[in-house]
Protein backbone atom coordinates (compact mmCIF):
# COMPACT_ATOMS: atom_id res chain seq x y z
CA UNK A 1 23.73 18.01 3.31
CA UNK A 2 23.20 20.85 5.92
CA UNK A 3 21.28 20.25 8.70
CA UNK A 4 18.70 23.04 8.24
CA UNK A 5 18.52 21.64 4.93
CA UNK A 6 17.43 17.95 6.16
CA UNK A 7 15.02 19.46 8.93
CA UNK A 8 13.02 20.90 6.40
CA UNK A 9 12.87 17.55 4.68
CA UNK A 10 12.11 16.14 8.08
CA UNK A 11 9.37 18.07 8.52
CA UNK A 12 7.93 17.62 4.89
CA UNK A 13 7.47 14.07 5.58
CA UNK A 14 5.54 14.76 8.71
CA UNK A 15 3.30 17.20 6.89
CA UNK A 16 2.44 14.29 3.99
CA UNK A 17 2.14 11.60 6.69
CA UNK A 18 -0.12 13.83 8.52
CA UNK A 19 -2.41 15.10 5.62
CA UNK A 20 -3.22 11.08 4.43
CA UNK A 21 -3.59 9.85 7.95
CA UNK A 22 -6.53 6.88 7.45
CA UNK A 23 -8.33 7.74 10.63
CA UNK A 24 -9.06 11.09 9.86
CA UNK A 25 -9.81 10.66 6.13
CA UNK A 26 -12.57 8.05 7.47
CA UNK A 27 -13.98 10.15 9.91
CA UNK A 28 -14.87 12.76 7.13
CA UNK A 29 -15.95 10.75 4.92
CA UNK A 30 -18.37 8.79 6.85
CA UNK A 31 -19.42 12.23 9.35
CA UNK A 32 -20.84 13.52 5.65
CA UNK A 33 -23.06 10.37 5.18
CA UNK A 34 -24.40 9.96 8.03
CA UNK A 35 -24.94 6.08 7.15
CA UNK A 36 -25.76 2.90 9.40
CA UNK A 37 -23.84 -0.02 9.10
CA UNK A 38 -24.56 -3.28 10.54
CA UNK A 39 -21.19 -4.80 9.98
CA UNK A 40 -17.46 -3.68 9.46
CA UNK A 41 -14.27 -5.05 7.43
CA UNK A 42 -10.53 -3.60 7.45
CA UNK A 43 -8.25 -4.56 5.49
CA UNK A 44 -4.28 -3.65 4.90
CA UNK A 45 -1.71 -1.94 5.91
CA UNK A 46 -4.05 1.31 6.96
CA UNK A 47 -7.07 -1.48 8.68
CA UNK A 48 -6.59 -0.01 12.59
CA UNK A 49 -6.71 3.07 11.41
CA UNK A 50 -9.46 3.39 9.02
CA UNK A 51 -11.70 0.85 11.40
CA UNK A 52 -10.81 3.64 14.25
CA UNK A 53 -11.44 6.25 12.38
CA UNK A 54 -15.11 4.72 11.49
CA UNK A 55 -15.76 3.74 15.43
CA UNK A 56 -15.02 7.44 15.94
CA UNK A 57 -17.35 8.86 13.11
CA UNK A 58 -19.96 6.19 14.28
CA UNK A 59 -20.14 6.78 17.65
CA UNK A 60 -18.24 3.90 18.89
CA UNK A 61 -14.78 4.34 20.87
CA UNK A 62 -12.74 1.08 20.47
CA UNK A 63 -10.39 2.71 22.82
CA UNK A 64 -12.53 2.71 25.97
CA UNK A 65 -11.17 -0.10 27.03
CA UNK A 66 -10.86 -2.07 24.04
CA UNK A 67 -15.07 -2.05 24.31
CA UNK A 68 -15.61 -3.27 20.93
CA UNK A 69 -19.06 -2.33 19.32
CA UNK A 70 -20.37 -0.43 22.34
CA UNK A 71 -21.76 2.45 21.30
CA UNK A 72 -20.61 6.02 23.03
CA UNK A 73 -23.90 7.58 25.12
CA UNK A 74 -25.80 9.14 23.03
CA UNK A 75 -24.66 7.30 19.60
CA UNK A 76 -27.99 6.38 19.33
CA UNK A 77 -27.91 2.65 19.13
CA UNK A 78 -29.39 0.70 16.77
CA UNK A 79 -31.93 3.02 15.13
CA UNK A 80 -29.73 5.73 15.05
CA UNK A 81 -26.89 6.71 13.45
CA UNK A 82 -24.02 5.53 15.33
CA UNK A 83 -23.07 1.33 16.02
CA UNK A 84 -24.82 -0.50 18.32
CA UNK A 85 -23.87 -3.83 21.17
CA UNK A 86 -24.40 -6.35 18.03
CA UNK A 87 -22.16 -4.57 15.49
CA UNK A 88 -19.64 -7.15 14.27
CA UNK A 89 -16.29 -6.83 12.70
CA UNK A 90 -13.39 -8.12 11.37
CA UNK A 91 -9.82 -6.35 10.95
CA UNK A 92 -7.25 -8.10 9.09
CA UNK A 93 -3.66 -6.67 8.91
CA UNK A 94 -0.18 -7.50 8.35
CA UNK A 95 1.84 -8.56 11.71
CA UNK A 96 3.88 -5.51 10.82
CA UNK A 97 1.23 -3.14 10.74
CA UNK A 98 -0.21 -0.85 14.04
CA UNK A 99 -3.06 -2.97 15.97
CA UNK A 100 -6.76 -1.86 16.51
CA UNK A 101 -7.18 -3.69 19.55
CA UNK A 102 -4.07 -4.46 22.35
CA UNK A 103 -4.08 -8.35 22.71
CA UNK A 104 -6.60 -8.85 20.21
CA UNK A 105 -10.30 -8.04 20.35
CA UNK A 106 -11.32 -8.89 23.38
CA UNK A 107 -13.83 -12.32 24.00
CA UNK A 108 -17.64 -11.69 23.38
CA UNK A 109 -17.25 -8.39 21.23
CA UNK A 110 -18.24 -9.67 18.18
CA UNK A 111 -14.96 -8.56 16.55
CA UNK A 112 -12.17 -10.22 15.19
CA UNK A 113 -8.70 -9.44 14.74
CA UNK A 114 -6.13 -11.27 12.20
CA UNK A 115 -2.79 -10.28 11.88
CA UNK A 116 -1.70 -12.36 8.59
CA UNK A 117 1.30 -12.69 6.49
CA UNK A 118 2.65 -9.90 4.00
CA UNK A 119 4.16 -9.93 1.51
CA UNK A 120 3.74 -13.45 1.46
CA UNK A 121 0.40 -15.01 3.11
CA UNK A 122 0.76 -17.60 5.97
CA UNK A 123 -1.28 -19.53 8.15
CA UNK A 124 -3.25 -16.61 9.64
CA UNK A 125 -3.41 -15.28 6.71
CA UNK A 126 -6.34 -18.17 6.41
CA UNK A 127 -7.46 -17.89 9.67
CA UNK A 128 -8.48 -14.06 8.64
CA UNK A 129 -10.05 -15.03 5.31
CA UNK A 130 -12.06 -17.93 6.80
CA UNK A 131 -13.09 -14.81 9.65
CA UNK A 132 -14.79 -12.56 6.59
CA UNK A 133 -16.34 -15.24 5.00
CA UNK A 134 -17.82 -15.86 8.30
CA UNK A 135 -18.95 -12.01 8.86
CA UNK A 136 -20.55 -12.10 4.68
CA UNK A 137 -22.47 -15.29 5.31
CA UNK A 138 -23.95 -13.83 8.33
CA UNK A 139 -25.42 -10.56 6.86
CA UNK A 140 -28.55 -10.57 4.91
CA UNK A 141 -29.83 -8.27 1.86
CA UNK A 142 -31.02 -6.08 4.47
CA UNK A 143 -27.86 -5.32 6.00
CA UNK A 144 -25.15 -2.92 4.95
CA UNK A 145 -21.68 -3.62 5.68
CA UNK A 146 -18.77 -0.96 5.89
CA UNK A 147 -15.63 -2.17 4.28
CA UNK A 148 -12.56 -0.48 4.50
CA UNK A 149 -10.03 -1.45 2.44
CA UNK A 150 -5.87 -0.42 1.95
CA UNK A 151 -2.93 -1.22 0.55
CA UNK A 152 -1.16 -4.36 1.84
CA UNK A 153 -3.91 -6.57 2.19
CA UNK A 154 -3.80 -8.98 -0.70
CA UNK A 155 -1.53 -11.09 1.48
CA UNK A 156 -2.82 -11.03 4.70
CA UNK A 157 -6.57 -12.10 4.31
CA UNK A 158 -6.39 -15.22 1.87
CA UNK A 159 -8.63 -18.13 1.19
CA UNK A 160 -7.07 -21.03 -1.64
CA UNK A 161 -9.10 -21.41 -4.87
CA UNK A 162 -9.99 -24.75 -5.69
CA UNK A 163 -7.64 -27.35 -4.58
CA UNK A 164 -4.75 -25.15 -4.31
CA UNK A 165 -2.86 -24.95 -0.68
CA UNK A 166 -1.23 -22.75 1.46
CA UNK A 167 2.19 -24.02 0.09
CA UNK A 168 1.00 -23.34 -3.24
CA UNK A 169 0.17 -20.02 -2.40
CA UNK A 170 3.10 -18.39 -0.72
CA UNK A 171 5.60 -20.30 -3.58
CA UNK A 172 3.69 -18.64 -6.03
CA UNK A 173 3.60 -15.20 -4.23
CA UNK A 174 7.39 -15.47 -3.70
CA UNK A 175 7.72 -16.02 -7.29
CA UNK A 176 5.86 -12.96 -7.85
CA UNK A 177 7.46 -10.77 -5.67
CA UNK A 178 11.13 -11.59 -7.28
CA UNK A 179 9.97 -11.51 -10.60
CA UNK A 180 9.51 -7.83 -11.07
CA UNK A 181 6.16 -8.02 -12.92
CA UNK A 182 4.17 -4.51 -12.74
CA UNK A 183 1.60 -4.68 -10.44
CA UNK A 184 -1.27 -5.48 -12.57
CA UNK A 185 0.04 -8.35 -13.81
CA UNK A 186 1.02 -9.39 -10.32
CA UNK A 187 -2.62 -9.03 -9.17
CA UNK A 188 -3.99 -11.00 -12.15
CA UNK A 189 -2.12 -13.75 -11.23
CA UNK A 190 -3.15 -13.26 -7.12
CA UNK A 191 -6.99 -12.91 -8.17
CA UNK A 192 -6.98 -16.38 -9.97
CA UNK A 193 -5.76 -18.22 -7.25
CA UNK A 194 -7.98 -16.69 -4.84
CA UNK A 195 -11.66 -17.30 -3.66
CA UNK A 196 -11.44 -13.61 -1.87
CA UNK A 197 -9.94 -11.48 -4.60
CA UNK A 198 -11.24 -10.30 -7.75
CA UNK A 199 -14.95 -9.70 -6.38
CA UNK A 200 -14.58 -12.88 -4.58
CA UNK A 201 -15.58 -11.16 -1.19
CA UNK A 202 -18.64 -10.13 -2.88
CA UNK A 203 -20.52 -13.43 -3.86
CA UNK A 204 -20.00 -14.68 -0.32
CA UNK A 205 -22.74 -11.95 0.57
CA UNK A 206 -25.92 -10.74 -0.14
CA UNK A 207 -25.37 -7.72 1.94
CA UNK A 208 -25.08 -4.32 0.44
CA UNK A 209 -21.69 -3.15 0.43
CA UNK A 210 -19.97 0.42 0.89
CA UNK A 211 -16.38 0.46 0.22
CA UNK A 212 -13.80 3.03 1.42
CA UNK A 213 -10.77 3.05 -0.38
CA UNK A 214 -6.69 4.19 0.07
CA UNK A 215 -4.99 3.69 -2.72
CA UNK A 216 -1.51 2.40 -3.34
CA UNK A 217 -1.77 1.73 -6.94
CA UNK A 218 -1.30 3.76 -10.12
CA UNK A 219 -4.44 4.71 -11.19
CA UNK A 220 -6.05 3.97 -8.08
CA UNK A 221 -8.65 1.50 -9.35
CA UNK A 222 -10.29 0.08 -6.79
CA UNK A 223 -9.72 -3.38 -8.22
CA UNK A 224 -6.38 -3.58 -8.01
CA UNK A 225 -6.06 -1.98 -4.33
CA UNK A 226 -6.00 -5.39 -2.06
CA UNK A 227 -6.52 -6.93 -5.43
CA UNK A 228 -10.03 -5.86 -5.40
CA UNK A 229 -11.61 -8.22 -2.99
CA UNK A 230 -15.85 -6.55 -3.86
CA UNK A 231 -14.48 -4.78 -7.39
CA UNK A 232 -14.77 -6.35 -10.69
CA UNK A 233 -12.09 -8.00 -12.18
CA UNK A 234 -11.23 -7.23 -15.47
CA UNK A 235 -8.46 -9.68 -16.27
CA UNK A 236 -8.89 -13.49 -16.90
CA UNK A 237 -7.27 -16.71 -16.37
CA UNK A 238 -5.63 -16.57 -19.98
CA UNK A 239 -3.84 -13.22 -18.88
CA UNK A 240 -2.96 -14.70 -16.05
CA UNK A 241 -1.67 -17.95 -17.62
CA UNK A 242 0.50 -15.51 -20.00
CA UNK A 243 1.80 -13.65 -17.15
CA UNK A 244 3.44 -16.03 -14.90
CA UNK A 245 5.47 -17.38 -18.46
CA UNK A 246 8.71 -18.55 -17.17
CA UNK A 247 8.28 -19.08 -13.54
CA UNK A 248 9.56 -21.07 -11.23
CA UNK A 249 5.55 -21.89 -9.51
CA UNK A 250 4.76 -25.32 -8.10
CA UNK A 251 2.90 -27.62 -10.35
CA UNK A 252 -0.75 -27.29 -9.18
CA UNK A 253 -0.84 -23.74 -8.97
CA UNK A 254 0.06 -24.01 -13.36
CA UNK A 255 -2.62 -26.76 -13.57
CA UNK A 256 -4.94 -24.20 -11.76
CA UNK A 257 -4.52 -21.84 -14.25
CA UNK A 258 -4.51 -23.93 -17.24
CA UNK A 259 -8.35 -25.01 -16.41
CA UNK A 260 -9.24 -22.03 -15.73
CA UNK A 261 -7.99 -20.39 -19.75
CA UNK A 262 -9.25 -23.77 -20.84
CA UNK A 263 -12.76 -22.78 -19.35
CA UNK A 264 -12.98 -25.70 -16.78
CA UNK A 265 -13.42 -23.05 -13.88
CA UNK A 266 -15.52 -20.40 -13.09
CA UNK A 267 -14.17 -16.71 -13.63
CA UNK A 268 -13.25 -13.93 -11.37
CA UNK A 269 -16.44 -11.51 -11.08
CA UNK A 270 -16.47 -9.14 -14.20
CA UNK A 271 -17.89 -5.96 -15.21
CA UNK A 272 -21.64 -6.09 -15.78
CA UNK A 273 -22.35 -8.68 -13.34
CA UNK A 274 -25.62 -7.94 -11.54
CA UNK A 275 -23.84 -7.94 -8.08
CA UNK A 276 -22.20 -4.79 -8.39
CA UNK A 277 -25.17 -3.22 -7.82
CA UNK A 278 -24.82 -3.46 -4.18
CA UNK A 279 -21.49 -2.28 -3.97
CA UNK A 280 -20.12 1.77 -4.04
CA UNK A 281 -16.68 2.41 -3.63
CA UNK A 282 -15.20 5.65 -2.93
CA UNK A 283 -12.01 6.51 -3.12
CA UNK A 284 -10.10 8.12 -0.01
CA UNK A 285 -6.83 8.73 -1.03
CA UNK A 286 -5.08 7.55 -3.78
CA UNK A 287 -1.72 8.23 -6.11
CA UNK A 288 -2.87 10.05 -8.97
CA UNK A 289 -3.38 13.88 -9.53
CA UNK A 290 -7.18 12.98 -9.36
CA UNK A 291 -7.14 11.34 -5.82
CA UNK A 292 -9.18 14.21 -3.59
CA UNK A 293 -5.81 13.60 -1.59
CA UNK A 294 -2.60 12.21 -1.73
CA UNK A 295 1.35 11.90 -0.63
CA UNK A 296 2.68 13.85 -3.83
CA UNK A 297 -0.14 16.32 -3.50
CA UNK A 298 0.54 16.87 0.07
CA UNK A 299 4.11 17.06 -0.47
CA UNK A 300 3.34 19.44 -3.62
CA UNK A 301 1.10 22.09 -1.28
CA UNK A 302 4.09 22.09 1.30
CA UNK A 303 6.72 22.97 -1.17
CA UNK A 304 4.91 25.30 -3.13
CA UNK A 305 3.61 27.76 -0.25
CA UNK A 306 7.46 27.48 0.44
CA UNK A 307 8.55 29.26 -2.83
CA UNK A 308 8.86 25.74 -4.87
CA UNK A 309 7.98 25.83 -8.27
CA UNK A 310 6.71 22.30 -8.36
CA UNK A 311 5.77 20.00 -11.06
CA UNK A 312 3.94 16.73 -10.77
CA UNK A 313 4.63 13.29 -12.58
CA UNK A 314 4.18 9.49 -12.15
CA UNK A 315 6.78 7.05 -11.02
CA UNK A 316 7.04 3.90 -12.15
CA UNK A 317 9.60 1.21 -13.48
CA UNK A 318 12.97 -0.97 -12.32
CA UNK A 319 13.90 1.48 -9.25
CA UNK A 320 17.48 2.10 -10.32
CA UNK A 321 16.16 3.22 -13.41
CA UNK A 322 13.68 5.84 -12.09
CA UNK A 323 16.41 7.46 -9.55
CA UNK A 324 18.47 8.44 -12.57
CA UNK A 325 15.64 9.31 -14.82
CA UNK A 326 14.39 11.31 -11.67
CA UNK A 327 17.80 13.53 -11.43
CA UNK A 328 17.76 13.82 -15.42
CA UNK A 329 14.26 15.45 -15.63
CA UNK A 330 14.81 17.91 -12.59
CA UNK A 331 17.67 19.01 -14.22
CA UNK A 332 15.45 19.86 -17.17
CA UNK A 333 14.11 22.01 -15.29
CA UNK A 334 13.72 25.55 -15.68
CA UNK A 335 14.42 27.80 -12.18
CA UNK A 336 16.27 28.40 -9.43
CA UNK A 337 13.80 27.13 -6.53
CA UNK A 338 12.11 23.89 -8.53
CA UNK A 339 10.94 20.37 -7.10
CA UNK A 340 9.83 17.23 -9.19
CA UNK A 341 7.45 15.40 -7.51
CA UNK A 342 6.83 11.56 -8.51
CA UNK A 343 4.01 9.05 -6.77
CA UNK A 344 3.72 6.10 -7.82
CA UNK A 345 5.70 2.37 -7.40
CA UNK A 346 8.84 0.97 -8.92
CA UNK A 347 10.02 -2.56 -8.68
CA UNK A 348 13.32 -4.31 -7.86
CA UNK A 349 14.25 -7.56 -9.90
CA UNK A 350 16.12 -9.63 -7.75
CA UNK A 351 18.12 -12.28 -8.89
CA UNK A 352 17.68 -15.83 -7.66
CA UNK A 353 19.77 -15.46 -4.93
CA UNK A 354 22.55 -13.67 -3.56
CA UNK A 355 20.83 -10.07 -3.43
CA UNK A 356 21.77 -7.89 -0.42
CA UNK A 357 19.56 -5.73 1.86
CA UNK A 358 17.34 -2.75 0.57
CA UNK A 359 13.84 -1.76 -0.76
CA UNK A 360 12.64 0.12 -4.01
CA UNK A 361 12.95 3.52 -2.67
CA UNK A 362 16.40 3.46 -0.66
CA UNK A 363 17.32 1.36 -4.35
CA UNK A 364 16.56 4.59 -6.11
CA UNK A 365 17.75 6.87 -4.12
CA UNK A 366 21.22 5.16 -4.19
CA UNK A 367 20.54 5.28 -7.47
CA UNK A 368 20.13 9.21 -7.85
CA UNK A 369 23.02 9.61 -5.82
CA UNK A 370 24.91 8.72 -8.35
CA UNK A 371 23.54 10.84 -10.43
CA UNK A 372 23.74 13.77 -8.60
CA UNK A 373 27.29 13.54 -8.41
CA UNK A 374 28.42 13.93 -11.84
CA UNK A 375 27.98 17.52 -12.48
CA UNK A 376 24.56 19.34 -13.90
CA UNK A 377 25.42 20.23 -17.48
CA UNK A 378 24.73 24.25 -16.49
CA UNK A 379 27.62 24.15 -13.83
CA UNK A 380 25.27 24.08 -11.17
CA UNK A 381 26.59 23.51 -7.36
CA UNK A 382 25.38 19.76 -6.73
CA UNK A 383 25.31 20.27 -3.28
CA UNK A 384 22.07 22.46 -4.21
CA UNK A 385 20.58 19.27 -5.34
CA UNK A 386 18.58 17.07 -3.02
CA UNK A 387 16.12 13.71 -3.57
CA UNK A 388 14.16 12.55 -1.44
CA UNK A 389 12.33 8.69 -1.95
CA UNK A 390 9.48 8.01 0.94
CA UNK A 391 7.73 4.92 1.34
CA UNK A 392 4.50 6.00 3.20
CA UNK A 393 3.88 2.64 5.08
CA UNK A 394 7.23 3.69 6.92
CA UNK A 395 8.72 0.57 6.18
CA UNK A 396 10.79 0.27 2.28
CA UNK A 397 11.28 -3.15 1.57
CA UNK A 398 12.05 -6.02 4.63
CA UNK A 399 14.15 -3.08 6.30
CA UNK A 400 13.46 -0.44 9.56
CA UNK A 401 13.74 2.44 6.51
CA UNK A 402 11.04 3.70 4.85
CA UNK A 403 13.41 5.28 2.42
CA UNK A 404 16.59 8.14 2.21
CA UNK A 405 17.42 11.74 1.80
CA UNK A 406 20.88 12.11 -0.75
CA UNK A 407 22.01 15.13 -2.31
CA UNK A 408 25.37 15.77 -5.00
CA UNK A 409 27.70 14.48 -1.89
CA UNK A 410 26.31 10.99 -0.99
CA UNK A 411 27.80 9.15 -3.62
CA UNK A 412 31.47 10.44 -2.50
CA UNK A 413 30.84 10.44 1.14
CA UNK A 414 29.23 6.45 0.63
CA UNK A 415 32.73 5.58 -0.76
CA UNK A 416 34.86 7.55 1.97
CA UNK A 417 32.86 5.38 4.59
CA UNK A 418 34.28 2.27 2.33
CA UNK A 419 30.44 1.49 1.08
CA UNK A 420 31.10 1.09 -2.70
CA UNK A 421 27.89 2.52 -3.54
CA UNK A 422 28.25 1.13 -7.26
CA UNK A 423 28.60 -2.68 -6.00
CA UNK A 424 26.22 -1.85 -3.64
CA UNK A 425 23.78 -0.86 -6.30
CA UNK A 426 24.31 -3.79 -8.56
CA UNK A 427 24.25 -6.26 -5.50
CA UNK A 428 20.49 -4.74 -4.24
CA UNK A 429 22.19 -3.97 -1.17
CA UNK A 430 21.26 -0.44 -0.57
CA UNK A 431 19.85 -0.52 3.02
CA UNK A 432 23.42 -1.58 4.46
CA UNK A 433 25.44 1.10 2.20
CA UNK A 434 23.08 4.05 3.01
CA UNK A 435 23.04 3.10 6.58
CA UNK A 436 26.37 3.98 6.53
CA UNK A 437 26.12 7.67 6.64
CA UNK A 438 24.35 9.51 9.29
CA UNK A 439 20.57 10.68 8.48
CA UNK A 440 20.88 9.48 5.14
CA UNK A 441 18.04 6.62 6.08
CA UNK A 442 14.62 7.86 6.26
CA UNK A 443 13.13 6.32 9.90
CA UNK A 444 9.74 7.43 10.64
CA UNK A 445 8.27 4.22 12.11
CA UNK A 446 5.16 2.52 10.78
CA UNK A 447 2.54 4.59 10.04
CA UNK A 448 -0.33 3.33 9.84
CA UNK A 449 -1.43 3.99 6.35
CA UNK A 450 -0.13 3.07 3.04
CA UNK A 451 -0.58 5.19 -0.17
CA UNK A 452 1.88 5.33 -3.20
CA UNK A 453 5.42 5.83 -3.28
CA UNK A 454 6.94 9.66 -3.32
CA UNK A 455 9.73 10.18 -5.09
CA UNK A 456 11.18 14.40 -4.74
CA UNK A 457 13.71 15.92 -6.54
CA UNK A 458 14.65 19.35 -5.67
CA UNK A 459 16.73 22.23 -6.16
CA UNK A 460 17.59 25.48 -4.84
């Protein structure tokens, strides 16, 4: 791939990181309201951001030396519109994702900070769920709380249902994760086991509740994102009995689930259920071509006021699978100057054990490598062929990559530098065979937000 040819890539990921940066998209939001709040929650991947972003819109600068719910002069306190001295908070974030506060909210502030687990939860994963229900039980029917909620957070703010453990919780999340479920099945399991997802967040207060939301998810319903910690929960225990069918999960956490299809425990908050009247989400950002913005739309304006033709689609399914499918339908078609543009999440089943190094988008582009080098049908020069697979978060899979750039001569060039892109492929191991080749790898650093996939295939 030429070098001109990989800037311009270069720089279309900086103009879709920049255009669903969580900061900004909260200070818009709220600077239209012109709401008071009397208490805030972040959570996810996007949680510093979007809490920043609010302390901005608010009137409250968590930067001046990490002054935590002081209000900027002139916010107007407590009867005005802006935070006040007694605003309270909680941020809960993976360890992996950028910090609100440096060292942790400082002593006094009223604010808390929890970096927990993801994907898996872990101890301070806990800690941060024991934190929020702390902040709900505090706030009244009077008070409104701001919560702020993004992708990544179903791990890192947990609290056990019933008599399950911590132990119980990250088997069965490991489970999960290598099972390849779709997401929603994934999150009907997570819900039942949980006393913060599924609404659970929401009958710990009697506080009304505004929810801001960037979505990850296809769809982008707001019970799903985080696995819906104040959004009804449509599934049950019976689905999520059915879905975890032939897993390896420890005892208790089946026994858990069996009461709960058998009746014997109390259900996830559902549709209809008078406490949703306190609660308005709005949705950010999100995945689908109805999101007011997201990463394939942003990526879609780009290439378009560049001469693209563009068409828009959903991506979805086993990762290898969607790289190939993703060549075959560009090729479809019609033009000289075209791009494909696919948001959305695959998955990667990984075998019990002996997988190598990669995540779902480096997986399908090593994937669409390989399909880009066997010739287009129409003769076309492959080399005029490019796909491009982005994870926004900045970080694809338990690697430094968020993702790769290939065109017709990756496949070829992976084998030259003795990568054997095919084993590589079947072994999961696509982080080590990519990293072979110079600016294959897609290294923008964590961002700071985290919305769908992108998946690009262009031409010309």
């Amino acid at each position: 791939m030429s070098g001109e040819a990989a800037a311009d890539l270069s720089a279309l990921v900086s103009a879709v990181l920049a255009a669903i940066e969580p900061g900004r998209l909260v200070r818009q939001a709220l600077r239209k309201r012109g709401a008071r709040f009397d208490a805030i929650f972040a959570l996810g991947k996007a949680a510093a951001g979007m809490a920043r972003g609010a302390a901005e819109a608010l009137g409250w600068t968590p930067s001046a030396a990490d002054g935590a719910g002081e209000p900027r002069p002139g916010s107007g306190g407590r009867g005005g519109t802006g935070p006040h001295a007694a605003v309270r908070g909680v941020v809960a974030r993976p360890a992996s994702a950028p910090a609100l506060f440096s060292g942790g909210a400082r002593p006094g502030s009223g604010w808390e900070e929890w970096t927990g687990g993801h994907p898996v939860p872990d101890v301070d994963s806990f800690g941060a769920g024991r934190g929020l229900f702390r902040l709900l039980a505090a706030l009244g029917e009077d008070d409104h709380l701001l919560a702020l909620v993004s992708g990544g957070g179903s791990a890192c703010c947990e609290v056990p249902a019933g008599a399950l453990s911590i132990a119980d919780l990250v088997a069965a999340q490991q489970a999960l994760l290598a099972s390849g479920l779709p997401i929603d099945r994934v999150n009907a399991v997570r819900k039942h086991l949980s006393e913060v997802k599924g609404g659970g967040a929401l009958r710990r207060t009697a506080a009304r509740v505004t929810v801001l939301v960037l979505s990850d998810v296809p769809g982008d319903d707001p019970a799903v994102v985080a696995s819906g910690p104040f959004a009804a929960d449509p599934s049950t225990y019976a689905d999520a009995l059915a879905a975890v069918r032939g897993l390896d999960l420890p005892p208790p956490v089946l026994r858990h689930l069996e009461d709960g299809a058998a009746g014997s425990l109390a259900e996830t908050v559902k549709p209809g259920d008078p406490r949703l009247s306190r609660v308005e989400h709005r949705l950010l950002a999100g995945t689908g071509a109805a999101a007011p913005v997201s990463a394939a739309g942003a990526a879609a304006g780009w290439l378009a006021a560049r001469g693209y033709a563009v068409e828009r689609g959903a991506l979805a399914g086993e990762a290898s699978r969607a790289g190939r499918q993703l060549v075959a339908r560009g090729r479809r078609l019609a033009g000289r100057r075209v791009a494909l543009i696919l948001g959305g999440e695959t998955t990667v089943s990984l075998p019990a054990a002996g997988s190598g190094r990669g995540g779902r988008n480096q997986e399908l582009a090593l994937a669409a490598a390989g399909a880009l080098a066997d010739a287009p049908a129409d003769g076309a020069a492959a080399g005029g062929e490019r796909v491009l697979a982005l994870a926004t978060d900045g970080a694809d899979g338990p690697t430094p990559a968020a993702g790769a750039l290939v065109d017709g001569t990756t496949w070829r060039a992976l084998g030259d530098a003795g990568a054997a892109p095919a084993d590589a492929l079947a072994g999961h191991d696509s982080h080590t065979a990519l990293g072979r080749l110079p600016g294959v790898l897609l290294r923008p650093g964590i961002t700071g937000t985290n919305l769908a996939d992108v998946a690009l295939y262009l031409r010309g």
